[in-house]
N, C-alpha and C. Protein backbone atom coordinates (compact mmCIF):
# COMPACT_ATOMS: atom_id res chain seq x y z
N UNK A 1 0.92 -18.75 11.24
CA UNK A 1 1.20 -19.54 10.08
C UNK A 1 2.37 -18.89 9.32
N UNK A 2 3.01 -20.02 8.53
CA UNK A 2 4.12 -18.66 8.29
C UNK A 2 4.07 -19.11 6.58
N UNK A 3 4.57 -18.56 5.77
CA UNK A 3 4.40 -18.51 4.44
C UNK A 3 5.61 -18.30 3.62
N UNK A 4 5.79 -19.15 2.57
CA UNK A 4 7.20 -19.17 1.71
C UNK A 4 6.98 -18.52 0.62
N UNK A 5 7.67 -17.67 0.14
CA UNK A 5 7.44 -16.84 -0.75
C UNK A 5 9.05 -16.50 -1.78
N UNK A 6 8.76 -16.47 -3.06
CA UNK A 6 9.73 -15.51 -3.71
C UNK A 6 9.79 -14.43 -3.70
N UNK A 7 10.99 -13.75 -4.15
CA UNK A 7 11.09 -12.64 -4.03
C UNK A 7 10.11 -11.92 -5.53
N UNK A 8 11.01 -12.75 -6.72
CA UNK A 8 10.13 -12.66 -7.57
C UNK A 8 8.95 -13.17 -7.73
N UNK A 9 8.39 -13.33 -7.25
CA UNK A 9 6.52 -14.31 -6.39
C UNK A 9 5.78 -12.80 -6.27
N UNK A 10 6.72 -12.22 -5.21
CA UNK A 10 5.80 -11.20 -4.64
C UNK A 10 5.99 -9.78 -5.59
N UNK A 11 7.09 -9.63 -6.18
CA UNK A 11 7.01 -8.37 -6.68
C UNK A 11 5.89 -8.48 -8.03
N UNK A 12 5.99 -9.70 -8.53
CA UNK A 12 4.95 -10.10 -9.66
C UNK A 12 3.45 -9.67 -9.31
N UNK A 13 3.33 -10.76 -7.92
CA UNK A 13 2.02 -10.45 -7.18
C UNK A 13 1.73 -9.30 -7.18
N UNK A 14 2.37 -8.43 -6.74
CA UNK A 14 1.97 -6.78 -6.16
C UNK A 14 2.05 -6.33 -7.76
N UNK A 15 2.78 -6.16 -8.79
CA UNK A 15 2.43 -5.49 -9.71
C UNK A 15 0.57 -6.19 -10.56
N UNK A 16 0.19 -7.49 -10.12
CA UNK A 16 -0.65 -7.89 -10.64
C UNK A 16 -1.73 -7.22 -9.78
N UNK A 17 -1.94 -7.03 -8.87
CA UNK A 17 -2.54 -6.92 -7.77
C UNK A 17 -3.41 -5.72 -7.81
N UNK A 18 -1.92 -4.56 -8.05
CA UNK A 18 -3.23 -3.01 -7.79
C UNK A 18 -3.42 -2.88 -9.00
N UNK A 19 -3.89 -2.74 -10.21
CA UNK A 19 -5.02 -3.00 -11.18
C UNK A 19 -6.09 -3.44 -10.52
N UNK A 20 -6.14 -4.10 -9.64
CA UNK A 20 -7.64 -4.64 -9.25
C UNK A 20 -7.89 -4.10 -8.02
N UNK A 21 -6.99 -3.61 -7.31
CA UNK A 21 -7.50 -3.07 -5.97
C UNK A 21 -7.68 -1.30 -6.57
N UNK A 22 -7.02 -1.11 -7.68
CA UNK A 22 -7.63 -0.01 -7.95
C UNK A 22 -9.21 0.49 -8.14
N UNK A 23 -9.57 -1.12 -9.29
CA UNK A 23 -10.63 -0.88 -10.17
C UNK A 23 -11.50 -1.18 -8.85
N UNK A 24 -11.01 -1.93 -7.55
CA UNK A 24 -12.18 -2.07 -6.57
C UNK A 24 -12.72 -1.01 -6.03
N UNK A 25 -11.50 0.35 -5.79
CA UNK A 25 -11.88 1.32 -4.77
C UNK A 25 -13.31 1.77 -5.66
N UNK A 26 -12.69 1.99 -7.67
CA UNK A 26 -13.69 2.52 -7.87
C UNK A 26 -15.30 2.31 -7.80
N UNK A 27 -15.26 0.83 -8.18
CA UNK A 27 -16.61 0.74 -7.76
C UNK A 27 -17.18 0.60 -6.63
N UNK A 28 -16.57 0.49 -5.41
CA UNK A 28 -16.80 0.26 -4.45
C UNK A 28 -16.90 1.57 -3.55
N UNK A 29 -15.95 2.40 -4.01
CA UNK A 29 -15.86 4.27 -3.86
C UNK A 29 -15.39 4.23 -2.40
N UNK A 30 -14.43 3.06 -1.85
CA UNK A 30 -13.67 3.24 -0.58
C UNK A 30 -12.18 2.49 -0.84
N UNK A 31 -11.50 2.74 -0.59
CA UNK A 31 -9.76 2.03 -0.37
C UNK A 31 -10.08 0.89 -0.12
N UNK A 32 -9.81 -0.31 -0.66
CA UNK A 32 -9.16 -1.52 0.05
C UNK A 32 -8.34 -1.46 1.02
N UNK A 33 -8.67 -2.49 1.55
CA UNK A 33 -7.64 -2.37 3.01
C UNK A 33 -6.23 -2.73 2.96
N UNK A 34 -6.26 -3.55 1.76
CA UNK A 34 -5.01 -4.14 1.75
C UNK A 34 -4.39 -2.66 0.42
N UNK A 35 -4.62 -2.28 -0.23
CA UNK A 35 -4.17 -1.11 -0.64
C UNK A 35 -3.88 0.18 -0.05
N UNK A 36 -5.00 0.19 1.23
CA UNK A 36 -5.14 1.33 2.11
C UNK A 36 -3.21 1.11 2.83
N UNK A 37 -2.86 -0.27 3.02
CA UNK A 37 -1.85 -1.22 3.97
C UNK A 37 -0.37 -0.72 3.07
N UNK A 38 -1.06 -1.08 1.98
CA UNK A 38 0.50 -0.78 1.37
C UNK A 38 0.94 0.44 0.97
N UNK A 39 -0.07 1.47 0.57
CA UNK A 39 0.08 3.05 0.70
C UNK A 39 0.33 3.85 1.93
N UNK A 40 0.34 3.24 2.99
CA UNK A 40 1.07 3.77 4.25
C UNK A 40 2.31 3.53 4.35
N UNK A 41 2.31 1.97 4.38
CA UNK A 41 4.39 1.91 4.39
C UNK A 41 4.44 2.18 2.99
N UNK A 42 4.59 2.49 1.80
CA UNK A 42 5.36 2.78 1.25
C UNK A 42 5.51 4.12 1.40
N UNK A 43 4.32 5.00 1.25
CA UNK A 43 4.55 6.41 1.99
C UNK A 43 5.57 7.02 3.14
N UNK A 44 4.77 5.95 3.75
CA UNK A 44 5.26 6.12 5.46
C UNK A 44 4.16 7.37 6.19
N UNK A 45 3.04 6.85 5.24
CA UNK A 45 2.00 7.85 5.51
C UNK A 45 1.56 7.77 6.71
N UNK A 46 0.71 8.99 7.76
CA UNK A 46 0.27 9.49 8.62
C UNK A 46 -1.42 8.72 8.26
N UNK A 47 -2.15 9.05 6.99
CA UNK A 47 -3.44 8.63 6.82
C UNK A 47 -3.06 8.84 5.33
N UNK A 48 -4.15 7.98 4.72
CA UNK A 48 -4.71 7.67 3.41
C UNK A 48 -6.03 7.74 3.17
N UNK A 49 -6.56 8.00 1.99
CA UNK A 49 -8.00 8.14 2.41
C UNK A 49 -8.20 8.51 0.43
N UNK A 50 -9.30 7.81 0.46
CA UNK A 50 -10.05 8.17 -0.59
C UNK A 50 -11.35 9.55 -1.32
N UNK A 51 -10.57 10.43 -2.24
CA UNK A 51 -12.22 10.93 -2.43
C UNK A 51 -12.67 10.84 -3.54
N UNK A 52 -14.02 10.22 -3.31
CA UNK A 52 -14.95 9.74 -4.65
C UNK A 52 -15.55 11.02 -5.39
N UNK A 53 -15.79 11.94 -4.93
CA UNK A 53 -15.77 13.49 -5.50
C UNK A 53 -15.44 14.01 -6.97
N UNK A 54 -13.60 13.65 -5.88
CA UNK A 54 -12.94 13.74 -7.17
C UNK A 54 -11.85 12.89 -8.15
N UNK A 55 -12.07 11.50 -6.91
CA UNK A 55 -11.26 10.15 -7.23
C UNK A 55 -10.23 10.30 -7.68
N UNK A 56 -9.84 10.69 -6.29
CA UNK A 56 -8.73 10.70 -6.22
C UNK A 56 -7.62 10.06 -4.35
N UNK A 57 -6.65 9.35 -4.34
CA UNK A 57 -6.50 8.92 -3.44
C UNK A 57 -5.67 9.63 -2.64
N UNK A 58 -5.92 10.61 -1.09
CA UNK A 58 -4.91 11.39 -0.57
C UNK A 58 -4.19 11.20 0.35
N UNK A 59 -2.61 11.10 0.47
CA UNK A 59 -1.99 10.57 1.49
C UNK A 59 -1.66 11.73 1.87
N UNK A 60 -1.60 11.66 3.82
CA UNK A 60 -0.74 12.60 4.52
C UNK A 60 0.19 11.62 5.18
N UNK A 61 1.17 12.79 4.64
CA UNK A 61 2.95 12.58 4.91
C UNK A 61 3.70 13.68 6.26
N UNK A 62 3.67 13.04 7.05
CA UNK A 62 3.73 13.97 8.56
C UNK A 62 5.52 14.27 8.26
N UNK A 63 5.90 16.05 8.39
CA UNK A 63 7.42 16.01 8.09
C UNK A 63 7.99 16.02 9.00
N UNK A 64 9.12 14.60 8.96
CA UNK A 64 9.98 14.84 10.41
C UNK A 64 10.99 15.81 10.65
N UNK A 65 10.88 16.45 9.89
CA UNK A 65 12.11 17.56 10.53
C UNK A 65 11.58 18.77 11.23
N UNK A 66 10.23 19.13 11.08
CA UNK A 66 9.53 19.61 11.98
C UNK A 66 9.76 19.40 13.19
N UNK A 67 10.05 20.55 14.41
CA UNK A 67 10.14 19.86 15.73
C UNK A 67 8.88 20.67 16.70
N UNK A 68 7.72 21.23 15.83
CA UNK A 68 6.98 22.07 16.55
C UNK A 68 6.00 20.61 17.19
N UNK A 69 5.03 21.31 18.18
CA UNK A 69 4.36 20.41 19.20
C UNK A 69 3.07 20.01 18.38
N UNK A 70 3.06 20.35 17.07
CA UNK A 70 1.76 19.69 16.20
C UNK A 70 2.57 19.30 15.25
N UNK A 71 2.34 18.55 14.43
CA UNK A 71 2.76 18.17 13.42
C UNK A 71 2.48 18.53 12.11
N UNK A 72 3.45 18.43 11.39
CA UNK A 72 2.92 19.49 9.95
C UNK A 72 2.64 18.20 8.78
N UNK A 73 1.50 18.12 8.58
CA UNK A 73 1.49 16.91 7.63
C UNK A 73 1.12 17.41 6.32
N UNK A 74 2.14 17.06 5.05
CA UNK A 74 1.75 17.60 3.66
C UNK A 74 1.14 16.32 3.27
N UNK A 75 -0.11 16.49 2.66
CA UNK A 75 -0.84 16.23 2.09
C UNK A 75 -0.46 15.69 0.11
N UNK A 76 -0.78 14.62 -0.22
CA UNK A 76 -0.56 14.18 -1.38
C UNK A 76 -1.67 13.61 -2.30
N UNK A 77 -1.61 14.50 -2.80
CA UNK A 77 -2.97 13.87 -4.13
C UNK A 77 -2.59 13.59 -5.11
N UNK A 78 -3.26 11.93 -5.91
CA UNK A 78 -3.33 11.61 -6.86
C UNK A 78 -4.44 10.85 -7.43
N UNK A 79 -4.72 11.08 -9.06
CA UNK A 79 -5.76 10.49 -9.62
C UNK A 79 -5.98 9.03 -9.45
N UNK A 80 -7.35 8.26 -9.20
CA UNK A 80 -6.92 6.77 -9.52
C UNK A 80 -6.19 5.77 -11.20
N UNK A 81 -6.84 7.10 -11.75
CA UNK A 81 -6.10 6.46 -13.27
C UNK A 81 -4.55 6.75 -12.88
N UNK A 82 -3.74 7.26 -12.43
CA UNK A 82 -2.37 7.70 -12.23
C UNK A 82 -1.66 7.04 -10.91
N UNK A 83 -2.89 6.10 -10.26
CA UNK A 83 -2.53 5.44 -9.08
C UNK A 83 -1.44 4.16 -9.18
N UNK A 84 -1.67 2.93 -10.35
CA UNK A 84 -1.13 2.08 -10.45
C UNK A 84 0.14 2.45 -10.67
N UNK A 85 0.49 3.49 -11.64
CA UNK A 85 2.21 4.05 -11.94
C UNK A 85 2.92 4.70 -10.82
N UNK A 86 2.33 5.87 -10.05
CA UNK A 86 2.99 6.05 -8.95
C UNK A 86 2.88 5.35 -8.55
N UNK A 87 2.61 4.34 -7.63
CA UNK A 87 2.43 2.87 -6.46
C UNK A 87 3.46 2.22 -7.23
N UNK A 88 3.41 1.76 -8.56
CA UNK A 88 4.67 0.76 -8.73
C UNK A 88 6.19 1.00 -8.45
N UNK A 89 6.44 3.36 -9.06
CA UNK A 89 7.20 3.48 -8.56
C UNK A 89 7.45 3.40 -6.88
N UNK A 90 6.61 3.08 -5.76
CA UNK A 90 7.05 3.35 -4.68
C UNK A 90 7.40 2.02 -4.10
N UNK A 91 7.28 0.87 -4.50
CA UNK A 91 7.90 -0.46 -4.51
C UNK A 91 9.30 -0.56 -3.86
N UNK A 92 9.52 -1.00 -2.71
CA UNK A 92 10.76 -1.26 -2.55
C UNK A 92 11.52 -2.86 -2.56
N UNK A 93 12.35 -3.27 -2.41
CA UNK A 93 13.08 -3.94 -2.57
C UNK A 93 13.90 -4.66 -1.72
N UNK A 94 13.87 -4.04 -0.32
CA UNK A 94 14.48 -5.12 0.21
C UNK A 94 13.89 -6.03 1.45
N UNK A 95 14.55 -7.26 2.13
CA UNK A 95 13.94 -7.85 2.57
C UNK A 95 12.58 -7.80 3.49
N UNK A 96 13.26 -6.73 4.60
CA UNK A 96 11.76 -6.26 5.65
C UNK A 96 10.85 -5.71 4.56
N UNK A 97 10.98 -4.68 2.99
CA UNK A 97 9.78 -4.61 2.69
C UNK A 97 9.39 -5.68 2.12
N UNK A 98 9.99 -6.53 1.30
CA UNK A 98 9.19 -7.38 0.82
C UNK A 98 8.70 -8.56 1.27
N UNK A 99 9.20 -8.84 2.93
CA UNK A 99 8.30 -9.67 3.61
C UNK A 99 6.74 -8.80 4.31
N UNK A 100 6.67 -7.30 4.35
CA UNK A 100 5.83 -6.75 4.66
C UNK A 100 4.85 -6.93 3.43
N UNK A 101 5.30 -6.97 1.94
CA UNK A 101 4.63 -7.13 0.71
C UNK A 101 3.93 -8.84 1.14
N UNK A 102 5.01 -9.70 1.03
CA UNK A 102 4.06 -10.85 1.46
C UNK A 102 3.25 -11.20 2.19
N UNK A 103 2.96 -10.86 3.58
CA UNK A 103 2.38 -10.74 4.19
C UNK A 103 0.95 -10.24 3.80
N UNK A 104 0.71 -8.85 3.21
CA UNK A 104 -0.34 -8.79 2.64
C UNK A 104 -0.83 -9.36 1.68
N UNK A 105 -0.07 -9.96 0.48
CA UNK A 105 -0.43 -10.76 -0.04
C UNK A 105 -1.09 -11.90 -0.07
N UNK A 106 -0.69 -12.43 1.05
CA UNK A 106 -0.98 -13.76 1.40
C UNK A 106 -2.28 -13.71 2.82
N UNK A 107 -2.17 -12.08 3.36
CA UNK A 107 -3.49 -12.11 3.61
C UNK A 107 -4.89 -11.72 3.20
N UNK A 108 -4.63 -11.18 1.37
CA UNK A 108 -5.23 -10.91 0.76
C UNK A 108 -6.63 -12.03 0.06
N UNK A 109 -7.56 -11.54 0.12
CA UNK A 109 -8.35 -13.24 -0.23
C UNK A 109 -8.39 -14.48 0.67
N UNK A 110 -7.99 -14.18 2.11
CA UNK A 110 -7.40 -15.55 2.74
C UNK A 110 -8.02 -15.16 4.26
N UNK A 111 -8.33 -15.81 4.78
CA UNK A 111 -8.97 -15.40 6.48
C UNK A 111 -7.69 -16.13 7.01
N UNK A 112 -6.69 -16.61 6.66
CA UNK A 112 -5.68 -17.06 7.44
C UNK A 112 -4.95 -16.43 8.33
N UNK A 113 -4.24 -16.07 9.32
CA UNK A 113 -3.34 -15.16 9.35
C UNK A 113 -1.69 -15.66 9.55
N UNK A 114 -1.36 -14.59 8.96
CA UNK A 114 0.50 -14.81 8.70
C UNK A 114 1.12 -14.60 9.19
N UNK A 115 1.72 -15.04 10.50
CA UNK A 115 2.90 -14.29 11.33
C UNK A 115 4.00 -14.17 10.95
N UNK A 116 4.31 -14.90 9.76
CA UNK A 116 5.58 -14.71 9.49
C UNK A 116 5.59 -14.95 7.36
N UNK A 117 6.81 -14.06 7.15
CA UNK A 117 7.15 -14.62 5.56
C UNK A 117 8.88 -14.92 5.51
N UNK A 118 8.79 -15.96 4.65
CA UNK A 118 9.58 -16.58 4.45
C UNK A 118 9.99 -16.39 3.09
N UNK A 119 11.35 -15.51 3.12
CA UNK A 119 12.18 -15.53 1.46
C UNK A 119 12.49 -16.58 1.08
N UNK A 120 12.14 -16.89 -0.06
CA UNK A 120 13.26 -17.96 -0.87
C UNK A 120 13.91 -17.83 -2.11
């Protein structure tokens, strides 16, 4: 299915969005999937993962300039109250991300699936 979208559509969407996928992890005390989705590419994270402990959400960031035969992954922690501001800063802007933004969007709430997004 493929889906038409603004540009300003989706950046709106996504700033409306994690406020609530935040307040879900908390009560729910696991990542959304579709939050789990967008904290990898914007990272370009290795894993994401939640701890209810100390609620807080931790991404590993594998460094490519490393050329040893394991990989050195630094680790990133942040609070969920401090989650929505970093995440907004990691927002990008151009087309491949923000058809990757629509995409989740539009498979957010929806059993549809999206093979494709469409800028307008």
């Amino acid at each position: 299915m493929i889906s038409y979208q603004s540009r300003n559509q989706i950046q709106h969407e996504l700033h409306r969005m994690l406020p609530y996928q935040i307040k879900e992890c908390k009560e729910c005390d696991e990542l959304p999937l579709a939050l789990e989705q967008l904290i990898k590419h914007n990272f370009q994270a290795t894993f994401v993962c939640y701890d209810k402990k100390t609620n807080t959400i931790e991404v590993g960031v594998e460094d490519q300039e490393e050329l040893n035969s394991y990989p050195n992954i630094t680790v990133h922690k942040f609070s969920l109250e401090e989650a929505v501001t970093r995440l907004n800063k990691t927002l990008k802007t151009t087309d491949q991300d923000l058809k990757f933004y629509g995409k989740l969007l539009a498979a957010t709430g929806s059993h549809k699936r999206i093979d494709e997004v469409v800028l307008v």
